[in-house]
N, C-alpha and C. Protein backbone atom coordinates (compact mmCIF):
# COMPACT_ATOMS: atom_id res chain seq x y z
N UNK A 1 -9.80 -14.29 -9.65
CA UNK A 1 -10.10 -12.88 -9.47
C UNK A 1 -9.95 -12.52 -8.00
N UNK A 2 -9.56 -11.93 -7.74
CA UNK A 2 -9.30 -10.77 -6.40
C UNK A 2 -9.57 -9.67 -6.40
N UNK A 3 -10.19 -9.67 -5.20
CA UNK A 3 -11.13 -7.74 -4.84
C UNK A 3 -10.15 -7.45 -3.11
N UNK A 4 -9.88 -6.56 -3.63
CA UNK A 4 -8.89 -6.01 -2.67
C UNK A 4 -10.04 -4.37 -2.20
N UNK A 5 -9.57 -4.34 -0.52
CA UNK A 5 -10.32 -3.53 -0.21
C UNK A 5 -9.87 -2.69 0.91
N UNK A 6 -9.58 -1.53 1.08
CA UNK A 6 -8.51 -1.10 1.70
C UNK A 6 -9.67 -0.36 2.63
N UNK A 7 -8.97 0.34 3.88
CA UNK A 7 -9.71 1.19 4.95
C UNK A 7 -8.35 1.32 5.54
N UNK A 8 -8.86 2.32 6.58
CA UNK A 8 -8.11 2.72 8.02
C UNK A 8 -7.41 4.95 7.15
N UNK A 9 -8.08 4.96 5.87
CA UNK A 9 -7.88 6.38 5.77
C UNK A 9 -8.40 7.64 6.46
N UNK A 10 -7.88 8.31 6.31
CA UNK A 10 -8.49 9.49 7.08
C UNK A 10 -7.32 10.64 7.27
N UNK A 11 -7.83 11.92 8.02
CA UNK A 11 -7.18 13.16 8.75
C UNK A 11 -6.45 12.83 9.56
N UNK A 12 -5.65 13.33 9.49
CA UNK A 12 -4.01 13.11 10.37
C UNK A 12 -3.24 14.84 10.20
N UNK A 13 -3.10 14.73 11.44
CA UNK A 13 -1.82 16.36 11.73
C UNK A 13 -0.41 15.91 11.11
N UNK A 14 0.32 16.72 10.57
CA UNK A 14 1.39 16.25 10.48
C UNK A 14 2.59 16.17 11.68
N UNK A 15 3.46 14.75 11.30
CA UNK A 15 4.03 14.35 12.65
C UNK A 15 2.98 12.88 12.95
N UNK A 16 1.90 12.96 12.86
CA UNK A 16 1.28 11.75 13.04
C UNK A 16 1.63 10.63 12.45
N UNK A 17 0.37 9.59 12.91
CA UNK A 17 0.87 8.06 12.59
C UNK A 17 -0.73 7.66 11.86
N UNK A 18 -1.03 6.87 10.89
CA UNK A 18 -1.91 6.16 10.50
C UNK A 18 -1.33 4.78 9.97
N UNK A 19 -2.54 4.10 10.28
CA UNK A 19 -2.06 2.73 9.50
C UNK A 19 -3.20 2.04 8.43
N UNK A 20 -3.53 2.24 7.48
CA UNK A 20 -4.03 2.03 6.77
C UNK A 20 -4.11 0.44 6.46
N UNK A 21 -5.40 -0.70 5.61
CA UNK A 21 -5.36 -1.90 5.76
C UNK A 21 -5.76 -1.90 4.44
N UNK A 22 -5.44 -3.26 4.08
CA UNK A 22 -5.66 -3.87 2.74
C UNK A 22 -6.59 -5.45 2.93
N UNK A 23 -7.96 -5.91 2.98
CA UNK A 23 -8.36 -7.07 2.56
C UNK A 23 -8.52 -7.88 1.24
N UNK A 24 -7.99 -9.14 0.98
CA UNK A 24 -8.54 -9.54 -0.17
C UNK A 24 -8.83 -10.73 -0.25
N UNK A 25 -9.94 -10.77 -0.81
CA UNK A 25 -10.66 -11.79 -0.78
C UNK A 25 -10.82 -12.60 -2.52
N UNK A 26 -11.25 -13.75 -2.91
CA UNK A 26 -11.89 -14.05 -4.08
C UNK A 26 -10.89 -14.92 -4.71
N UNK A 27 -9.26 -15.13 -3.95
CA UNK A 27 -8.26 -15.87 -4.89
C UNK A 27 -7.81 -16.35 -3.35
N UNK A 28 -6.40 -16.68 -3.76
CA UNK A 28 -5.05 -17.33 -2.79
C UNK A 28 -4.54 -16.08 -2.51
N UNK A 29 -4.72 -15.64 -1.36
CA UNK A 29 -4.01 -14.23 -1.39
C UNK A 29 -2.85 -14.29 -0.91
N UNK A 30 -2.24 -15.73 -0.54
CA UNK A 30 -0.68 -15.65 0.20
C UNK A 30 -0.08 -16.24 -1.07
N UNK A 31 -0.53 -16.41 -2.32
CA UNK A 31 0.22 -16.32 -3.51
C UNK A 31 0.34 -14.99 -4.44
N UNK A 32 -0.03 -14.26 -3.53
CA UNK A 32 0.36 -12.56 -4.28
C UNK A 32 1.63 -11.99 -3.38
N UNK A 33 2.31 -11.24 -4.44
CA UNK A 33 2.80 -10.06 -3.66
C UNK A 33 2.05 -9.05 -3.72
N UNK A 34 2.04 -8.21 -3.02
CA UNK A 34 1.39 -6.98 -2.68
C UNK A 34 1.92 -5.52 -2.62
N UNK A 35 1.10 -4.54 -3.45
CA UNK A 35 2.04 -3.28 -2.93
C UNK A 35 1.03 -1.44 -2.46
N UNK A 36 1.90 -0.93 -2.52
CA UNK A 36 0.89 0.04 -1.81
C UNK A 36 1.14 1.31 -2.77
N UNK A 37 0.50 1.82 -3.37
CA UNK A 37 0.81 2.93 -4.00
C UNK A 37 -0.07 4.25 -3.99
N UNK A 38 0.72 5.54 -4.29
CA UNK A 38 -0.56 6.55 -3.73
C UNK A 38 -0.63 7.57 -5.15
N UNK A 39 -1.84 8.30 -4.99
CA UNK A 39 -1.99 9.42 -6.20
C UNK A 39 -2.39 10.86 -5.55
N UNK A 40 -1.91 11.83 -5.74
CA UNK A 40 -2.16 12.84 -5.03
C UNK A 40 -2.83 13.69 -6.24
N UNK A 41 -3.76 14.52 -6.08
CA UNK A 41 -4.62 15.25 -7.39
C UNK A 41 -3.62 16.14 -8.31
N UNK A 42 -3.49 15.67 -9.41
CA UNK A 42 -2.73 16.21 -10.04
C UNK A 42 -1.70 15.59 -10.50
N UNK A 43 -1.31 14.55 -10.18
CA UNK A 43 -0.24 13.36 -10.06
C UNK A 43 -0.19 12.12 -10.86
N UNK A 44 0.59 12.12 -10.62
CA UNK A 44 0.46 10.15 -11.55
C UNK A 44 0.62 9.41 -10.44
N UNK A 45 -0.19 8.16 -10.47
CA UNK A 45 -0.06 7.35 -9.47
C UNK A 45 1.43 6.35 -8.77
N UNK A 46 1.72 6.77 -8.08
CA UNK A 46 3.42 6.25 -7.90
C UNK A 46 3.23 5.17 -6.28
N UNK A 47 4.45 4.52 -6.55
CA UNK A 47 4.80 3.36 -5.91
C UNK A 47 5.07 3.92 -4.56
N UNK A 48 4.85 2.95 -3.57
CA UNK A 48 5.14 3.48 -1.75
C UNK A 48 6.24 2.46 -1.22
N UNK A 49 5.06 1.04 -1.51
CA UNK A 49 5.78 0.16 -0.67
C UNK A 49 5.43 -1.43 -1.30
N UNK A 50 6.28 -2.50 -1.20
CA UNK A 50 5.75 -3.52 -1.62
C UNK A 50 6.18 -4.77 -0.83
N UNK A 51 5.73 -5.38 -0.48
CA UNK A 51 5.96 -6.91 0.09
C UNK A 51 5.94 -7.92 -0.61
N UNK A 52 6.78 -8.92 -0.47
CA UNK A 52 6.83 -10.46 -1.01
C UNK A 52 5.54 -11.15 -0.65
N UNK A 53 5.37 -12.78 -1.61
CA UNK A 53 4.03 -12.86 -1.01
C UNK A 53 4.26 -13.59 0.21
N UNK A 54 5.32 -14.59 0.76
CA UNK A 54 5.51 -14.92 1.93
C UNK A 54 6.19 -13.88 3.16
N UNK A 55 6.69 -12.31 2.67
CA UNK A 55 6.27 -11.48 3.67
C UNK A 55 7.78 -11.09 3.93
N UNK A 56 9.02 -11.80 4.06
CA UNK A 56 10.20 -11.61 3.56
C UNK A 56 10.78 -10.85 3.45
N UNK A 57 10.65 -10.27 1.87
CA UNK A 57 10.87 -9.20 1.88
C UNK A 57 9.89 -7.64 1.51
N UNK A 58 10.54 -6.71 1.52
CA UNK A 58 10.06 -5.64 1.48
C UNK A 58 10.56 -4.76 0.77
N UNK A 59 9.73 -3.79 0.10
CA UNK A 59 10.44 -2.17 -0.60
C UNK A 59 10.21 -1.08 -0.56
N UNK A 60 10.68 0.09 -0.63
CA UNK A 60 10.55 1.41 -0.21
C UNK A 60 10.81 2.23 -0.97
N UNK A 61 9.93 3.03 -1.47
CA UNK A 61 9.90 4.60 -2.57
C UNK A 61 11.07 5.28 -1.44
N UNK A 62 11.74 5.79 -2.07
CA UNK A 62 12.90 6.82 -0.67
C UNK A 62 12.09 7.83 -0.05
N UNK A 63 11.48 8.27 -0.82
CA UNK A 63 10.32 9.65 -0.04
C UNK A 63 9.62 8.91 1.36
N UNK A 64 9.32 7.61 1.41
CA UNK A 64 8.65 6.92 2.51
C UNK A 64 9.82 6.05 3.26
N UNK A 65 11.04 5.62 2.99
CA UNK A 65 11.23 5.01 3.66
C UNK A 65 12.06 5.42 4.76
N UNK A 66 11.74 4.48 6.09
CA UNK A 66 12.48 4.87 7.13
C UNK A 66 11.16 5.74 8.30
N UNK A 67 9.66 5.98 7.55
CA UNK A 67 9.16 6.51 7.99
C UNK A 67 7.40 5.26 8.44
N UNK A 68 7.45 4.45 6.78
CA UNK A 68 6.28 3.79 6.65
C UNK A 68 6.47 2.63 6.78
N UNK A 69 6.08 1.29 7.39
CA UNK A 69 6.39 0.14 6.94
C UNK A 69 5.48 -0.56 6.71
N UNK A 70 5.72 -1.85 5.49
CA UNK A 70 4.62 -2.39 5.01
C UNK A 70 4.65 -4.32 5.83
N UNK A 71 3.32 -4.68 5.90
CA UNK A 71 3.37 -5.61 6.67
C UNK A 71 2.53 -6.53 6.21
N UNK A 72 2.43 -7.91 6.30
CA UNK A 72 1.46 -8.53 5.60
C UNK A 72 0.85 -9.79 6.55
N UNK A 73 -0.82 -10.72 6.63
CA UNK A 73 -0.94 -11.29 8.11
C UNK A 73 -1.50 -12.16 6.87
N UNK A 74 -0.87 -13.07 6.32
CA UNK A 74 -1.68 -13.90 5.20
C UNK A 74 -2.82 -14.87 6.19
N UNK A 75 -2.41 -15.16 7.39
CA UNK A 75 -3.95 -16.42 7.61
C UNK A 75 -5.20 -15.05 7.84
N UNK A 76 -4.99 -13.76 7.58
CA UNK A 76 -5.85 -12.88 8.14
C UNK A 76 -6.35 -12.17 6.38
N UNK A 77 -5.30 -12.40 5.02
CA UNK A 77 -5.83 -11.81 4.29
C UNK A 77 -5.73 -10.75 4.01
N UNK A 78 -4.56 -10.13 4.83
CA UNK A 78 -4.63 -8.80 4.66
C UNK A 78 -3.06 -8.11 4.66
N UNK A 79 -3.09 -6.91 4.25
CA UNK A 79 -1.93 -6.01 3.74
C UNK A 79 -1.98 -4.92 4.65
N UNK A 80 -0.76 -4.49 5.40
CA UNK A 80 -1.08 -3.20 5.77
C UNK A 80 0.39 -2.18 6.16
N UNK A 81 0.22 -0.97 5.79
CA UNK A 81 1.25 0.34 5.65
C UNK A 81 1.17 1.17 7.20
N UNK A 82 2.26 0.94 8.08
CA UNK A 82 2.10 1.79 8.69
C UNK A 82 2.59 3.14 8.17
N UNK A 83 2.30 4.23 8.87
CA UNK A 83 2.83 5.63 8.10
C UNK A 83 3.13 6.08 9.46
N UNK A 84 4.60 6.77 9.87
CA UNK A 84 4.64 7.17 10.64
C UNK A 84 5.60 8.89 10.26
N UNK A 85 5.60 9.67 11.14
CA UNK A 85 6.11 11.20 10.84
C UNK A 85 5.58 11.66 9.92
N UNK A 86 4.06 11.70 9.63
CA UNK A 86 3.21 12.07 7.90
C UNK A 86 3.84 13.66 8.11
N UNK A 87 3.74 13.67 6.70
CA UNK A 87 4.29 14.88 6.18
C UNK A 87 3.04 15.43 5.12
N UNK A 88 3.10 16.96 5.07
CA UNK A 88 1.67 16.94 4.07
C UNK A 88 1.66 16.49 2.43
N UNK A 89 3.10 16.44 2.39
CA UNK A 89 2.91 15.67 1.02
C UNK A 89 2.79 14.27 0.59
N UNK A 90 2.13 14.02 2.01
CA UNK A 90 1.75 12.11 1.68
C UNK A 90 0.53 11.99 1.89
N UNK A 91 -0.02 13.48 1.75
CA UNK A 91 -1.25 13.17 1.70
C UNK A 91 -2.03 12.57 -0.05
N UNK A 92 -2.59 11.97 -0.26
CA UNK A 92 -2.96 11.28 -1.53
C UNK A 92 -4.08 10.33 -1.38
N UNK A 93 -4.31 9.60 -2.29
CA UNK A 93 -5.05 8.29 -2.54
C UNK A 93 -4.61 7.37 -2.36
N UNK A 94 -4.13 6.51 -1.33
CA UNK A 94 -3.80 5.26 -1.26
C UNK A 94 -4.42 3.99 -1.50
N UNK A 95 -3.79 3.04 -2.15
CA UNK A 95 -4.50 1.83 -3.24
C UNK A 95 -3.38 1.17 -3.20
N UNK A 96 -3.97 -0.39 -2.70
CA UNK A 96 -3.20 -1.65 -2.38
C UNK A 96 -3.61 -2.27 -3.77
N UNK A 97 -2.23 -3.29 -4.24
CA UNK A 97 -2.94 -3.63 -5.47
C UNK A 97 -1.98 -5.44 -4.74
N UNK A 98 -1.89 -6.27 -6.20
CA UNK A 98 -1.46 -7.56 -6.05
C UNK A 98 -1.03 -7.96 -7.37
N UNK A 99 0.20 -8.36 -7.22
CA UNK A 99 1.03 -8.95 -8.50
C UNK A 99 1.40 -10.64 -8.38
N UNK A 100 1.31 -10.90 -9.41
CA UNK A 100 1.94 -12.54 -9.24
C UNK A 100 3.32 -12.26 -9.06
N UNK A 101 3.34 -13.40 -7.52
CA UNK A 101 4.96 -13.73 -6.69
C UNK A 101 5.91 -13.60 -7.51
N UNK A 102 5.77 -14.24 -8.75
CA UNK A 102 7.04 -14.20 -9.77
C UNK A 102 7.23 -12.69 -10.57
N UNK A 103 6.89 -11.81 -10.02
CA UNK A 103 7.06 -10.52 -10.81
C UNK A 103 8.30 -10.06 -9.93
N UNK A 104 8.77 -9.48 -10.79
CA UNK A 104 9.96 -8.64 -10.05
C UNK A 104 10.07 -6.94 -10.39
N UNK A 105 9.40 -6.42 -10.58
CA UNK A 105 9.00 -5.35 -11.15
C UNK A 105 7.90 -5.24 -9.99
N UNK A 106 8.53 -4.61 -8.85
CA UNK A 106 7.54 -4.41 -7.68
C UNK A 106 6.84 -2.77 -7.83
N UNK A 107 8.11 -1.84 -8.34
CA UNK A 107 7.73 -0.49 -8.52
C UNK A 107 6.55 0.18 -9.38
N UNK A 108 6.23 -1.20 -10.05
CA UNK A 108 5.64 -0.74 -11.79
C UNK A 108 4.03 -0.98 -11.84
N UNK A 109 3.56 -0.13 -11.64
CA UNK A 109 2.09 -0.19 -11.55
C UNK A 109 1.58 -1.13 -12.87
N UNK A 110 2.08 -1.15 -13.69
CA UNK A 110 2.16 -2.16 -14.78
C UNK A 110 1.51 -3.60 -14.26
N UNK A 111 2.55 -4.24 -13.28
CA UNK A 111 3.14 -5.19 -13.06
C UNK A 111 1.70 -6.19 -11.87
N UNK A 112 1.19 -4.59 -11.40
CA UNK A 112 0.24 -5.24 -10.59
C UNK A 112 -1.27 -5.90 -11.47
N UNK A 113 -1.90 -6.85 -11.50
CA UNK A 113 -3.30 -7.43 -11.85
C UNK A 113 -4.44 -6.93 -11.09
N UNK A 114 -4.25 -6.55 -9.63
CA UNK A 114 -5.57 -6.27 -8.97
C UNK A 114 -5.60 -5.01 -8.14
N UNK A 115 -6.43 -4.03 -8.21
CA UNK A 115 -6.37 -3.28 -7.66
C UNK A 115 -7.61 -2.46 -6.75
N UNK A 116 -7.06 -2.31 -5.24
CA UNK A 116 -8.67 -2.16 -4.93
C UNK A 116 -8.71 -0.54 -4.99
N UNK A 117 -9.83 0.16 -4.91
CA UNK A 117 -10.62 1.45 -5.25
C UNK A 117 -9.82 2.45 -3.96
N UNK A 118 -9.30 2.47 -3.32
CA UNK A 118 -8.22 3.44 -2.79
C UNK A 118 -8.86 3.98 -1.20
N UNK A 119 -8.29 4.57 -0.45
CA UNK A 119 -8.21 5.06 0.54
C UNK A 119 -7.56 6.55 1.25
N UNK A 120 -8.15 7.21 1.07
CA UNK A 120 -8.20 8.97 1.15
C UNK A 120 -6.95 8.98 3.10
N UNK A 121 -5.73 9.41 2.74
CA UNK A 121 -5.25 9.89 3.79
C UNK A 121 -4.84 11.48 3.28
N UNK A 122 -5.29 12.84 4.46
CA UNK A 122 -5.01 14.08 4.41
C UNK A 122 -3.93 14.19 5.66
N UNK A 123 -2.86 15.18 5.41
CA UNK A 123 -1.92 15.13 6.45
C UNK A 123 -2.16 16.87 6.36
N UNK A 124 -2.38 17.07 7.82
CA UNK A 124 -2.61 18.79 7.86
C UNK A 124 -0.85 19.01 8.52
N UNK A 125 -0.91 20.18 7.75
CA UNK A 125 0.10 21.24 7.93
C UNK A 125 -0.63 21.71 9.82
């Protein structure tokens, strides 16, 4: 079992930068891949970003990429999204989750087993 636990959300102008974090604790966490996904009210929860579990490689929703990057510090346990040029429509619920390495279905909220309780970023106009 793994409890994943995210911080670093908050108010941001747009044009800004946040970087949001992911801890997890309770398993092998450098045998997960990891990914980042957000829900905005009204929305279905959709895919951002995802990392391999040795860190490798990486993936990008097109709406984020080129802007956010995802990063991973396994002797530290942790996952983390930078966001840079926020725009107000990235403002949402952000929630790090964890899939077994052998999934290849990084996009698919399906695909993930653990998911921690989310992290509130607002991007003001």
């Amino acid at each position: 079992q793994v409890q994943l636990v995210e911080s670093g959300g908050g108010l941001v102008q747009a044009g800004g930068s946040l970087r949001v974090s992911c801890v997890g604790s309770g398993g092998t966490f450098r045998m997960y891949a990891m990914g980042w996904f957000r829900q905005a009210p009204g929305k279905e929860r959709e895919f951002v970003a995802a990392i391999s579990a040795g860190g490798r490689s990486t993936y990008y929703a097109d709406s984020v990429k080129g802007r956010f990057t995802i990063s991973r510090d396994n002797a530290k346990n942790t996952v983390y999204l930078q966001m840079n040029s926020l725009k107000p429509e990235d403002t949402a619920v952000y929630y790090c989750a964890a899939r077994p390495a052998s999934s290849v279905r990084v996009g698919v909220t399906g695909s993930y087993d653990y998911w921690g309780q989310g992290t509130q970023v607002t991007v003001s106009s």
